[in-house]
C-alpha atoms as a PDB file:
ATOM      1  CA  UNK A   1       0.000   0.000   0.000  1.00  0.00           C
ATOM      2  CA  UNK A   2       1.182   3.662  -1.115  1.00  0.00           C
ATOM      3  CA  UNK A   3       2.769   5.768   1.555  1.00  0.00           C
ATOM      4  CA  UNK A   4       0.109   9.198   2.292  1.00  0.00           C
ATOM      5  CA  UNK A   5       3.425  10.780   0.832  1.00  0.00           C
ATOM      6  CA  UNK A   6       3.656   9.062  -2.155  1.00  0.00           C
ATOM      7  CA  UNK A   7      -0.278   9.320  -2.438  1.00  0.00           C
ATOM      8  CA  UNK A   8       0.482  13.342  -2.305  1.00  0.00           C
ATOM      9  CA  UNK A   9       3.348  13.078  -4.335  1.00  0.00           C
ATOM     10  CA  UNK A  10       1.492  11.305  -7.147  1.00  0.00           C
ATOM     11  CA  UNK A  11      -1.478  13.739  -7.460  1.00  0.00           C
ATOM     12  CA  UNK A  12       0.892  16.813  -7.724  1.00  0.00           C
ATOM     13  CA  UNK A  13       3.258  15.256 -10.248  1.00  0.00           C
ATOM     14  CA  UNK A  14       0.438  14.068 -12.565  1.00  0.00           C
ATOM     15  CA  UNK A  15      -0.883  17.431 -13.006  1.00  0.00           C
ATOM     16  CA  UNK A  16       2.858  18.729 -13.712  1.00  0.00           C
ATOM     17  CA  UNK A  17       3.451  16.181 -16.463  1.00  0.00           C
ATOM     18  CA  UNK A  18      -0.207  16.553 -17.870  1.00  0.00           C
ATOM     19  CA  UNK A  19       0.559  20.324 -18.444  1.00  0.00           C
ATOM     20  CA  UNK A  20       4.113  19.584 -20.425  1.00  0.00           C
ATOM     21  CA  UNK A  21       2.334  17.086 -22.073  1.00  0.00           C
ATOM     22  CA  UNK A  22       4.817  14.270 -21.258  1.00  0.00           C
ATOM     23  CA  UNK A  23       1.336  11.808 -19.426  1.00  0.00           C
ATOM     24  CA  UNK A  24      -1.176  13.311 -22.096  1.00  0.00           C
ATOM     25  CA  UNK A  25      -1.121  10.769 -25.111  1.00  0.00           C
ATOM     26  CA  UNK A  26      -2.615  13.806 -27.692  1.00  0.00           C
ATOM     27  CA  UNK A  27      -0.246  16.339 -26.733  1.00  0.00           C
ATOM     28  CA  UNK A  28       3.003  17.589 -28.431  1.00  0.00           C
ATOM     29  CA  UNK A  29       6.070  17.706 -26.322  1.00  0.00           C
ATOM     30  CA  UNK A  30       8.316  21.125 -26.743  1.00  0.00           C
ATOM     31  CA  UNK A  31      11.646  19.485 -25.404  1.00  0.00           C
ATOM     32  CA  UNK A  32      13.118  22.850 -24.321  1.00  0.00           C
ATOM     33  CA  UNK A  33      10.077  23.675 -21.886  1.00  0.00           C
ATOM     34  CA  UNK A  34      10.251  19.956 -20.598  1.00  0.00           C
ATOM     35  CA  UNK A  35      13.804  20.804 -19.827  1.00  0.00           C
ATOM     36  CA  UNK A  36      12.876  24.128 -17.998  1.00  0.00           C
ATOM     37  CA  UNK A  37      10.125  22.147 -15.865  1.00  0.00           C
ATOM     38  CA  UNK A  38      11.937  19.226 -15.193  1.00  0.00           C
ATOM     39  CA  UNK A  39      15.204  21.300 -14.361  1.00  0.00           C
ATOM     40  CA  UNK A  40      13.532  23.709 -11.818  1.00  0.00           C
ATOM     41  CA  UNK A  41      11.825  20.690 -10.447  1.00  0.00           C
ATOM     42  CA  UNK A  42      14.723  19.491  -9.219  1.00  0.00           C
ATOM     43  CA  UNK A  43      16.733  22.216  -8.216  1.00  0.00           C
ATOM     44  CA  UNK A  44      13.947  23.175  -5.453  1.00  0.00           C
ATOM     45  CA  UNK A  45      14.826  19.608  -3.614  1.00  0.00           C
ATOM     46  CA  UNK A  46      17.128  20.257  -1.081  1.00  0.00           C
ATOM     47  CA  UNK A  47      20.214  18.362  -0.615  1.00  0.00           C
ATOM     48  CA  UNK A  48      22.174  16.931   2.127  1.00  0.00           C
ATOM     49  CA  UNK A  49      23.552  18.870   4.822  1.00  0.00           C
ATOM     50  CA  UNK A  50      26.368  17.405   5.445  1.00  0.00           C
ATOM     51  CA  UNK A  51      28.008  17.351   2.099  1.00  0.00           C
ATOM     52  CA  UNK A  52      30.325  19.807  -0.761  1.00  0.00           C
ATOM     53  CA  UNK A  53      30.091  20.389  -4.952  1.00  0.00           C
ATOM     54  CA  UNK A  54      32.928  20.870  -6.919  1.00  0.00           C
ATOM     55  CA  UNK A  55      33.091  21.346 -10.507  1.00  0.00           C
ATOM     56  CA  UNK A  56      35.332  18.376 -12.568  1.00  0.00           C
ATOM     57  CA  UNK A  57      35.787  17.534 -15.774  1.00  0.00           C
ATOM     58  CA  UNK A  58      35.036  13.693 -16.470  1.00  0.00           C
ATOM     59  CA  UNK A  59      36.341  12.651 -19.661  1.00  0.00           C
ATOM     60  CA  UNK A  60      34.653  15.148 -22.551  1.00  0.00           C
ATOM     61  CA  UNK A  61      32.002  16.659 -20.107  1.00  0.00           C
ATOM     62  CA  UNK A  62      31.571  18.797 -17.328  1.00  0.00           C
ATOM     63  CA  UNK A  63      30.340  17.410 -13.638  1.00  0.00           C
ATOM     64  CA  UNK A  64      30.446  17.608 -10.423  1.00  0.00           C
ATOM     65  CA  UNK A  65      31.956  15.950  -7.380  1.00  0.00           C
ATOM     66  CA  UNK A  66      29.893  15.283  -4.213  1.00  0.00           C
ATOM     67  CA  UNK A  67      31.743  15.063  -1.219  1.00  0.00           C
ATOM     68  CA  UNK A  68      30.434  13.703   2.189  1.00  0.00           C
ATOM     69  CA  UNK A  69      32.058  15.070   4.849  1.00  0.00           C
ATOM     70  CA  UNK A  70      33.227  12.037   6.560  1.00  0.00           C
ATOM     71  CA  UNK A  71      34.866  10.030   3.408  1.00  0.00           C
ATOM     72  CA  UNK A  72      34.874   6.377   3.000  1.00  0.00           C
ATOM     73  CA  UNK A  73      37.443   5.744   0.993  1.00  0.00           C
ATOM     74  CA  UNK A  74      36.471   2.198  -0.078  1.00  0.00           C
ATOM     75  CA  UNK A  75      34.283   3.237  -3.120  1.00  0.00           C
ATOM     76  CA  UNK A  76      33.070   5.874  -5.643  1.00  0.00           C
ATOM     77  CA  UNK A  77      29.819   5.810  -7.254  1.00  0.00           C
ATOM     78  CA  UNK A  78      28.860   7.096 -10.297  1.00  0.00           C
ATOM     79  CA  UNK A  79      25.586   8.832 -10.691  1.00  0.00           C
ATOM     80  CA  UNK A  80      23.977   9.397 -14.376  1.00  0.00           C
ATOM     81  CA  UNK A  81      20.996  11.268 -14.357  1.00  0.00           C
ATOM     82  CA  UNK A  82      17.666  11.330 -16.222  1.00  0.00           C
ATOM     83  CA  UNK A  83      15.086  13.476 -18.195  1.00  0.00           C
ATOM     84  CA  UNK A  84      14.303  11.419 -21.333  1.00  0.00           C
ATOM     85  CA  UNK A  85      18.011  12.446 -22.523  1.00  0.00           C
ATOM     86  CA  UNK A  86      16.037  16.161 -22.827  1.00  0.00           C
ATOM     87  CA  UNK A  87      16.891  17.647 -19.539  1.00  0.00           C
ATOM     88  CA  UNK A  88      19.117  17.341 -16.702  1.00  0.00           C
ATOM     89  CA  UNK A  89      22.854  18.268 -15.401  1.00  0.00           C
ATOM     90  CA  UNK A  90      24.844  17.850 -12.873  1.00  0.00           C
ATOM     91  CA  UNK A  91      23.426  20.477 -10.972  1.00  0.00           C
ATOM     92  CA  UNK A  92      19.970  18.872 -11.060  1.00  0.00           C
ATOM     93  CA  UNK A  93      21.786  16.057  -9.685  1.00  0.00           C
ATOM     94  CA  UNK A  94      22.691  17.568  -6.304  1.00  0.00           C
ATOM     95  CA  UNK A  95      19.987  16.040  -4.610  1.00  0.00           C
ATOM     96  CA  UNK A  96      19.935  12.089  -5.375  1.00  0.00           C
ATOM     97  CA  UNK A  97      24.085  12.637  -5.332  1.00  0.00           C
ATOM     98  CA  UNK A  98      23.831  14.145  -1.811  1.00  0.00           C
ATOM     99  CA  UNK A  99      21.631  11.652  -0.320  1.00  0.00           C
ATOM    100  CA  UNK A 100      23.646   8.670  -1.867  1.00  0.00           C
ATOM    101  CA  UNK A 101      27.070  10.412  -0.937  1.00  0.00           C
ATOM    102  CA  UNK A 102      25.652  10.860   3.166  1.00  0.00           C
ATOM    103  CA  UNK A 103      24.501   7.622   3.207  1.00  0.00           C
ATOM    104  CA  UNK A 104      27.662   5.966   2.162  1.00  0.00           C
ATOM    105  CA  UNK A 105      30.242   8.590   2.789  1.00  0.00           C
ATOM    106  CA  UNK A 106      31.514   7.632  -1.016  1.00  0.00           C
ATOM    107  CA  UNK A 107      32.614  10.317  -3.271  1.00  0.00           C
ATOM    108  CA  UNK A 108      29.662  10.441  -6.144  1.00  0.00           C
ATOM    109  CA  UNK A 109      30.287  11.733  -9.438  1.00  0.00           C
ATOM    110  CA  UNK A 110      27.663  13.647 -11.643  1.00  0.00           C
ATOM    111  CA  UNK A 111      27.471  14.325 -14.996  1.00  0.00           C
ATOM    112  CA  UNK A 112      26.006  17.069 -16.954  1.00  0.00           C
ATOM    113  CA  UNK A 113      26.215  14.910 -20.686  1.00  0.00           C
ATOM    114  CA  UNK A 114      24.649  16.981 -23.927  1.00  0.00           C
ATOM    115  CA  UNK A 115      21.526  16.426 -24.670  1.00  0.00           C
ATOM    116  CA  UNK A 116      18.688  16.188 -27.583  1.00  0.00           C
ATOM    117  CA  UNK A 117      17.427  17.362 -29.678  1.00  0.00           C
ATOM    118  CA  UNK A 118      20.343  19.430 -30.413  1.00  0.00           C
ATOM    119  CA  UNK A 119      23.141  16.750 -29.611  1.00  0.00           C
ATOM    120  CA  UNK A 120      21.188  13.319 -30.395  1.00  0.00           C
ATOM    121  CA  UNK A 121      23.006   9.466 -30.260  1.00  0.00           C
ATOM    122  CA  UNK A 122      24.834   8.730 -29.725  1.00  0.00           C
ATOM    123  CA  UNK A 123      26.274  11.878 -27.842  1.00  0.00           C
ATOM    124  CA  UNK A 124      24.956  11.109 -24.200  1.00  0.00           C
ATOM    125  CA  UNK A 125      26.397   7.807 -24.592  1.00  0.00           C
ATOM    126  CA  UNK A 126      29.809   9.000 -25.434  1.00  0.00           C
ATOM    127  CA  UNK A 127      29.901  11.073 -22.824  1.00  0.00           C
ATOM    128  CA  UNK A 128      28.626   9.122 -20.486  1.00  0.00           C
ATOM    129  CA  UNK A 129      31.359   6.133 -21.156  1.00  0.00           C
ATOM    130  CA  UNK A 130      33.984   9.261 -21.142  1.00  0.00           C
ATOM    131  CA  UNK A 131      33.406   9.854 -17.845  1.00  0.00           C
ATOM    132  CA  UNK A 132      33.241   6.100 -17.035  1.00  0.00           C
ATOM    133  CA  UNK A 133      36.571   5.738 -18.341  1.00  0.00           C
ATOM    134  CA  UNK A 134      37.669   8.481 -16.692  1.00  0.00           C
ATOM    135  CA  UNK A 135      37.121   7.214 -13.436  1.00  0.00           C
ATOM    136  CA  UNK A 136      38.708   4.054 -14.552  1.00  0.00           C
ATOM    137  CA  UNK A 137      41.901   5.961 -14.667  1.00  0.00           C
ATOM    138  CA  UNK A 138      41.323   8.183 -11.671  1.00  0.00           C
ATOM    139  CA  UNK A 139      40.627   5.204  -9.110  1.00  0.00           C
ATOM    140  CA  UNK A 140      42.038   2.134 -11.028  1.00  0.00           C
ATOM    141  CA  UNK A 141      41.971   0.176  -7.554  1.00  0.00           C
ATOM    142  CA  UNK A 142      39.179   0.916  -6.497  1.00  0.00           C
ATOM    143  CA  UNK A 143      35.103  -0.452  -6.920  1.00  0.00           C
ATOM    144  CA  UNK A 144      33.206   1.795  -8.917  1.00  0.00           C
ATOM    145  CA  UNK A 145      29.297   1.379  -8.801  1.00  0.00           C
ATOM    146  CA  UNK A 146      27.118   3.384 -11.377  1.00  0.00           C
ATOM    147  CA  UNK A 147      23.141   3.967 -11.575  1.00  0.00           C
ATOM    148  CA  UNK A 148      20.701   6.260 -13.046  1.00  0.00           C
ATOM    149  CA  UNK A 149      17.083   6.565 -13.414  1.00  0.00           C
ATOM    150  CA  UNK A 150      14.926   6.732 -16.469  1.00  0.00           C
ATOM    151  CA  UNK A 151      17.287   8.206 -19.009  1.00  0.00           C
ATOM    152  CA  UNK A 152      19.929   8.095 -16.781  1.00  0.00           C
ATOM    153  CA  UNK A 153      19.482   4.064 -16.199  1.00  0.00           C
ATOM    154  CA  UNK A 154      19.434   3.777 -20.119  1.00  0.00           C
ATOM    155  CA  UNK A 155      23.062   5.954 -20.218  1.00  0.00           C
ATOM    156  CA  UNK A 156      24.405   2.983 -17.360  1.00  0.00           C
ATOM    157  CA  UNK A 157      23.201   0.472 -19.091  1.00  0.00           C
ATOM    158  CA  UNK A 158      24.578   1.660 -22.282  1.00  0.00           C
ATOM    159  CA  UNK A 159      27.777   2.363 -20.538  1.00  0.00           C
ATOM    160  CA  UNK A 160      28.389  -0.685 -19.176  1.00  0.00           C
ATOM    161  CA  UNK A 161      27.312  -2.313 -22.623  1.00  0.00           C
ATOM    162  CA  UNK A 162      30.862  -0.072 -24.245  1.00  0.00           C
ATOM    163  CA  UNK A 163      32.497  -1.124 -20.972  1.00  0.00           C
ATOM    164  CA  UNK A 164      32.171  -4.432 -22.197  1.00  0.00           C
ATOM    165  CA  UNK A 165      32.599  -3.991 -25.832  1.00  0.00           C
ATOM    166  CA  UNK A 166      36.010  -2.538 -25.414  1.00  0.00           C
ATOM    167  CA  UNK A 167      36.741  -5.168 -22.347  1.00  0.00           C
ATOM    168  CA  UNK A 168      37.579  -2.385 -19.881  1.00  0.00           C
ATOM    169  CA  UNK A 169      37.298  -3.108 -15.835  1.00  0.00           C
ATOM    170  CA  UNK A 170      33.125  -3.265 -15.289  1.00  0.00           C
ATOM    171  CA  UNK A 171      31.423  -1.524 -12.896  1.00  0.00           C
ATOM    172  CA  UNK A 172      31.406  -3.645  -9.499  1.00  0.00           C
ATOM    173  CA  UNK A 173      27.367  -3.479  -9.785  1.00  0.00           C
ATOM    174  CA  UNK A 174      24.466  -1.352 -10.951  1.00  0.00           C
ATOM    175  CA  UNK A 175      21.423  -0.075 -10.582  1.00  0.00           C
ATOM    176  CA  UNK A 176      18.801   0.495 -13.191  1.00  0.00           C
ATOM    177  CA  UNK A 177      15.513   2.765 -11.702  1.00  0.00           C
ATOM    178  CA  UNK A 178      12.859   2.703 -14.117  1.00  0.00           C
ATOM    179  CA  UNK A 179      15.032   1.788 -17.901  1.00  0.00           C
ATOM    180  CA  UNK A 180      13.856   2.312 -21.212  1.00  0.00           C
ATOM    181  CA  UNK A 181      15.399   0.423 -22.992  1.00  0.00           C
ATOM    182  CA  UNK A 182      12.412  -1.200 -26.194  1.00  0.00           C
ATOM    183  CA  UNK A 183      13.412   2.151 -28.418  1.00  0.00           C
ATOM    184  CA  UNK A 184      12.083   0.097 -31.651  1.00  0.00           C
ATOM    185  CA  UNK A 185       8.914  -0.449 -29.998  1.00  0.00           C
ATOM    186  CA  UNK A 186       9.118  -4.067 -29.859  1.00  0.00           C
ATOM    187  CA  UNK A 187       7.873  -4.219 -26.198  1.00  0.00           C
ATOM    188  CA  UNK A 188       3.632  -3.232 -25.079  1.00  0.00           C
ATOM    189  CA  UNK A 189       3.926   0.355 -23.998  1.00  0.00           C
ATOM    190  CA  UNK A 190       0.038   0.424 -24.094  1.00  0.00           C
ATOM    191  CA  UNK A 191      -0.545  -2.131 -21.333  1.00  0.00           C
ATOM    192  CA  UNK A 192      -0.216   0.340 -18.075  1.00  0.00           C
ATOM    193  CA  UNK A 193      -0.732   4.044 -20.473  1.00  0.00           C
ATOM    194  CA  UNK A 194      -3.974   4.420 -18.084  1.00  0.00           C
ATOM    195  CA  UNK A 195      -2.095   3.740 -14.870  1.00  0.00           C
ATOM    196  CA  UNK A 196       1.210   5.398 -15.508  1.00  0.00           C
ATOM    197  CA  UNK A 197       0.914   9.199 -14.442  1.00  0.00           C
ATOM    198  CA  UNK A 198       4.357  10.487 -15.488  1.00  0.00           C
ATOM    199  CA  UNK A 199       4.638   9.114 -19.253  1.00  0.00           C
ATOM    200  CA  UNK A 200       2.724   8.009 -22.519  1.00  0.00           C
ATOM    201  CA  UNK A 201       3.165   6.188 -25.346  1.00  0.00           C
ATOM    202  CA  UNK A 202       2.885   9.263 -27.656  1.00  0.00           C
ATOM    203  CA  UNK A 203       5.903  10.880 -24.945  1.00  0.00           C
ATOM    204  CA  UNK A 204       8.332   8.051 -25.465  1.00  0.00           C
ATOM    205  CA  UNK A 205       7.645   7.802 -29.413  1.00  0.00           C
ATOM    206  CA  UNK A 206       8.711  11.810 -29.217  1.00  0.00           C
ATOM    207  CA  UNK A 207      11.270  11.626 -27.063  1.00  0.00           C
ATOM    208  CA  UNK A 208      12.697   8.603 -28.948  1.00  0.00           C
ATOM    209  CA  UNK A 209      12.655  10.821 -31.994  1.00  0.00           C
ATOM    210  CA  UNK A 210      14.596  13.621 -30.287  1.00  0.00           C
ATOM    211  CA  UNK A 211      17.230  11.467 -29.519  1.00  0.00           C
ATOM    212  CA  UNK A 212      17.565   9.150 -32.290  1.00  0.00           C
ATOM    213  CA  UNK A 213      17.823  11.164 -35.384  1.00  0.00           C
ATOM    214  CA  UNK A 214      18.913   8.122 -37.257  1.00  0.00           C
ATOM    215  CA  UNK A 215      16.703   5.348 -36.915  1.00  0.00           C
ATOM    216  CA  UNK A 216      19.674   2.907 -37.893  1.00  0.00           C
ATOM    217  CA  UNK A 217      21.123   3.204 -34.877  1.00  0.00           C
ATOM    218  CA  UNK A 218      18.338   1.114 -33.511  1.00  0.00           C
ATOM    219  CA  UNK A 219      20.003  -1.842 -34.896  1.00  0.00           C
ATOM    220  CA  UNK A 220      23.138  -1.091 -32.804  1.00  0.00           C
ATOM    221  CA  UNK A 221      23.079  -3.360 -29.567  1.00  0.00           C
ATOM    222  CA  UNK A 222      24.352  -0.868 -27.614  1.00  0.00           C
ATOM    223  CA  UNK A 223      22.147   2.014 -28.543  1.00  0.00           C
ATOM    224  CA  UNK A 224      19.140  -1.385 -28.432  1.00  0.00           C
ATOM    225  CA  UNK A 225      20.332  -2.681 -25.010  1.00  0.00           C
ATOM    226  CA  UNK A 226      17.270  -5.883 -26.025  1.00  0.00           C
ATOM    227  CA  UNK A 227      19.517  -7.126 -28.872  1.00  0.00           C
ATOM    228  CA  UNK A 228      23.040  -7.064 -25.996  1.00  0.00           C
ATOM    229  CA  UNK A 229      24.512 -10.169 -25.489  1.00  0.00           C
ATOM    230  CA  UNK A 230      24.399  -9.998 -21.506  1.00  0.00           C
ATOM    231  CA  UNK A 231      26.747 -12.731 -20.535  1.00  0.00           C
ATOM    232  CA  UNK A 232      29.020 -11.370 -17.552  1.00  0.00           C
ATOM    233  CA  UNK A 233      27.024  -8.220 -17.590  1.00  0.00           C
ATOM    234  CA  UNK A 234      27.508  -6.962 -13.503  1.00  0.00           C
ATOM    235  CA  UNK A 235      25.472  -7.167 -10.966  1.00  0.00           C
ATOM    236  CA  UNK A 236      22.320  -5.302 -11.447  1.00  0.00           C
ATOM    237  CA  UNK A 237      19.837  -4.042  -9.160  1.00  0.00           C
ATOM    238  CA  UNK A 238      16.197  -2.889 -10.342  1.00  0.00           C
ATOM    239  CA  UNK A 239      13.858  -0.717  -9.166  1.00  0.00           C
ATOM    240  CA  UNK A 240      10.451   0.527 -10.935  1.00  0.00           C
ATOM    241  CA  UNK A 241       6.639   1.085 -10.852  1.00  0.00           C
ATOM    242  CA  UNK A 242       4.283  -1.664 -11.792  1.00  0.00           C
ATOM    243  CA  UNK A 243       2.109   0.508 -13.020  1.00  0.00           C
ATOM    244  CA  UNK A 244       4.417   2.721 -15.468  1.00  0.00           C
ATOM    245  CA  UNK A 245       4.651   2.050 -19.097  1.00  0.00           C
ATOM    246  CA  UNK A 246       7.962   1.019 -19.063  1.00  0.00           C
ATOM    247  CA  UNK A 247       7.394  -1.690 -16.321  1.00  0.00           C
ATOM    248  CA  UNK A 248       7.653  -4.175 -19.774  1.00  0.00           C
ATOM    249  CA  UNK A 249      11.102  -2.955 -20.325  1.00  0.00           C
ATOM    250  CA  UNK A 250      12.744  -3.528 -16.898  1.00  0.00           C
ATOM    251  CA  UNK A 251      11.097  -6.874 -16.683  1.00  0.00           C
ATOM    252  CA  UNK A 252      12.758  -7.612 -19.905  1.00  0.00           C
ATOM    253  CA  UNK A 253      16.221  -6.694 -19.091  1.00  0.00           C
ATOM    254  CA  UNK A 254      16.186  -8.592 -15.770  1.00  0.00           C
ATOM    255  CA  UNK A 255      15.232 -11.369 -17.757  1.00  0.00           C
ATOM    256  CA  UNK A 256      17.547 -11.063 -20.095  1.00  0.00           C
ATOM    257  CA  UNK A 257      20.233 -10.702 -17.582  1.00  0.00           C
ATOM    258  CA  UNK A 258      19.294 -13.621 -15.996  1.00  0.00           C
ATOM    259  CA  UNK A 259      19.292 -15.966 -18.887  1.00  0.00           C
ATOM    260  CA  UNK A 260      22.932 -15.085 -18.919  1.00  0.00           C
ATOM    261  CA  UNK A 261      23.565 -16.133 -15.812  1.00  0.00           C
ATOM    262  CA  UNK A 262      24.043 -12.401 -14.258  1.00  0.00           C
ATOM    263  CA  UNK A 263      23.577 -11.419 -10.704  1.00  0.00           C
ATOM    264  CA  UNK A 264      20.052  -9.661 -10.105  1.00  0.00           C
ATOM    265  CA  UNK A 265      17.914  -8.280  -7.040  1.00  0.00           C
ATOM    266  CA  UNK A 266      14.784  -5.982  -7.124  1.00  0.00           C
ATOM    267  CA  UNK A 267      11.025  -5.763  -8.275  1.00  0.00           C
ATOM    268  CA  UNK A 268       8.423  -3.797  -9.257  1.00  0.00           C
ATOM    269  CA  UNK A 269       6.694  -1.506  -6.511  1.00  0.00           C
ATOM    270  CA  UNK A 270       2.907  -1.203  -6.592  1.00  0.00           C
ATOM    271  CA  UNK A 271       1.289   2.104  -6.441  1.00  0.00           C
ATOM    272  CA  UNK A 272       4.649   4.184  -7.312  1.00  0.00           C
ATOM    273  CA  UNK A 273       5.380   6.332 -10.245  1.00  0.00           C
ATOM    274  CA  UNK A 274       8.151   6.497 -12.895  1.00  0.00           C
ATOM    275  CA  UNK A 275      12.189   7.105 -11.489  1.00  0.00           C
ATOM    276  CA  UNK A 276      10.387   7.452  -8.028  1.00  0.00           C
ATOM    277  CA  UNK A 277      13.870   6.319  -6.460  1.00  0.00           C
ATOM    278  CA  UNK A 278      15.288   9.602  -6.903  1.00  0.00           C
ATOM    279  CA  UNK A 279      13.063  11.091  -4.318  1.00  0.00           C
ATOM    280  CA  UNK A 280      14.928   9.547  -1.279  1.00  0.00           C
ATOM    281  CA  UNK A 281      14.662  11.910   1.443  1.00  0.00           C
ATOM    282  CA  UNK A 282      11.272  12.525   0.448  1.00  0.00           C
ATOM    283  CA  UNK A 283       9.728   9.335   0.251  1.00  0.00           C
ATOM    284  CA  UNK A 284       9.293   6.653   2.076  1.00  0.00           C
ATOM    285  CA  UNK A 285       9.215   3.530  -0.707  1.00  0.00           C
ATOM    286  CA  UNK A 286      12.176   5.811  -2.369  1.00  0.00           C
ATOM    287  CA  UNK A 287      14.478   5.197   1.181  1.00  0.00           C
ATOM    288  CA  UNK A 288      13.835   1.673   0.993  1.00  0.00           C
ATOM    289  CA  UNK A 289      14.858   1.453  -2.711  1.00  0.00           C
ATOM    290  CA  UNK A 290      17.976   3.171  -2.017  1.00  0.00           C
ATOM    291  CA  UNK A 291      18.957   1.363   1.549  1.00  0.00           C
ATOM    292  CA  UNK A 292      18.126  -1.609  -0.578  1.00  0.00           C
ATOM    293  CA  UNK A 293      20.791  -0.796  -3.286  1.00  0.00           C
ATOM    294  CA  UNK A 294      23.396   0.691  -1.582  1.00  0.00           C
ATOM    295  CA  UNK A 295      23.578  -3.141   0.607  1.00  0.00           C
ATOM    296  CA  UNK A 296      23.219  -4.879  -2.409  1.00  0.00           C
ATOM    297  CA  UNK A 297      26.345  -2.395  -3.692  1.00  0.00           C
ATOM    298  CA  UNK A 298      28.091  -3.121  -0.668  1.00  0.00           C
ATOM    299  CA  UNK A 299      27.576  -7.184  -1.232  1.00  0.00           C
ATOM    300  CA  UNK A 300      29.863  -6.760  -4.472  1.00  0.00           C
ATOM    301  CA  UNK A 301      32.689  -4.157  -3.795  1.00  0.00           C
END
């Protein structure tokens, strides 16, 4: 049963994502307004207390640097954010990265990777692997972990995918909140469109065609994680809403995992919303999520 926050939380964010037109299956999205919303969404979260930002340049990008105040030296994460590869920096990140940071005392990167429609794929995912490579050489000793949400889960999972390709050191585990990952349609979006509050159908086709220009990238395997071969993929941890459209698509990649003999832990959560993870500190079912993968992090350093 839904938390009274989450109950809140839900009514308040359907009406937001009705009005950019990102729930509303008839409505066109502008991608630059969705950015705006979305960006000044999360910027009025507040972060954790007890940590510091710095700027820092991973690979081809700019980021940031979250720093707890007590440091456990033992790890670094690796946070990629989402916002439908539309929206999001590392500033927008301060929140999620502050809570995860506090929590663990590691030092969590951000990432503020260019975006569609201007820059479409595969420029998030170059960036994104950039900076994955960069911490490779920055902390070649040490356990890196990496996880995003929504767009941000697709940009880990895509990383990971070039991680193997090019046989570099793999993250130690991830976690994937909430992954699109069925960009040529080949999974039932329709199923939950009248329970999901946050997305539609008609929002992922537009959002797909912001970001893939080219539709021959689709039969790429890393930018179509569903055509991978996932044999030693890492540890993976997944977290989503039962009742979001892209429920189909996480349930797919854990099985796919699985067939190929990879480590996995985490469900669907009933009466949740879209990327609700990032909202730690807020909600309830979003703590759990997060105490939940930070131990199963901890299980594989």
């Amino acid at each position: 049963m839904a938390s009274e926050t989450m109950k809140y939380m839900k009514t308040v964010m359907k009406k937001q994502y009705n009005r950019q037109g990102i729930s509303n299956n008839n409505k066109k999205i502008n991608p630059y307004v969705m950015r705006i919303t979305n960006d000044l969404s999360l910027l009025t979260l507040k972060n954790a207390p007890d940590v510091t930002f710095r700027p820092v340049k991973l690979g081809t990008m700019k980021g940031e640097v979250c720093i707890p105040k007590e440091v456990d030296e033992s790890a670094i994460l690796f946070y990629i954010h989402g916002g439908g590869m539309v929206a999001g920096n590392a500033k927008t990140s301060r929140h999620f990265a502050s809570i995860l940071a506090s929590k663990t005392g590691y030092v969590t990167y951000t990432s503020s990777y260019r975006l569609a429609p201007k820059h479409p794929a595969p420029a998030a995912q170059e960036d994104c692997f950039a900076g994955y490579k960069e911490l490779l050489n920055r902390y070649p000793d040490k356990p890196i972990f990496v996880l995003g949400e929504s767009g941000g889960a697709y940009m880990t999972l895509t990383t990971t995918l070039l991680a193997m390709k090019h046989n570099l050191r793999l993250p130690n585990a991830v976690a994937l909140y909430s992954t699109p990952c069925a960009w040529d349609y080949s999974l039932d979006w329709e199923k939950n469109a009248s329970t999901d509050i946050s997305l539609s159908p008609n929002a992922m086709q537009q959002l797909k065609d912001f970001y893939f220009k080219n539709d021959s990238l689709l039969s790429d395997p890393i930018c179509n994680p569903l055509l991978s071969d996932y044999k030693n993929f890492p540890p993976a941890y997944f977290a989503w809403d039962k009742g979001e459209i892209l429920a189909a698509d996480s349930e797919k990649l854990k099985e796919l995992i699985t067939a190929a003999g990879g480590k996995v832990e985490g469900e669907g959560w009933p009466d949740a919303f879209h990327a609700f993870p990032i909202l730690a500190g807020l909600l309830p079912e979003a703590n759990t999520v997060v105490d939940q993968t930070l131990s199963f992090f901890k299980k594989h350093m």
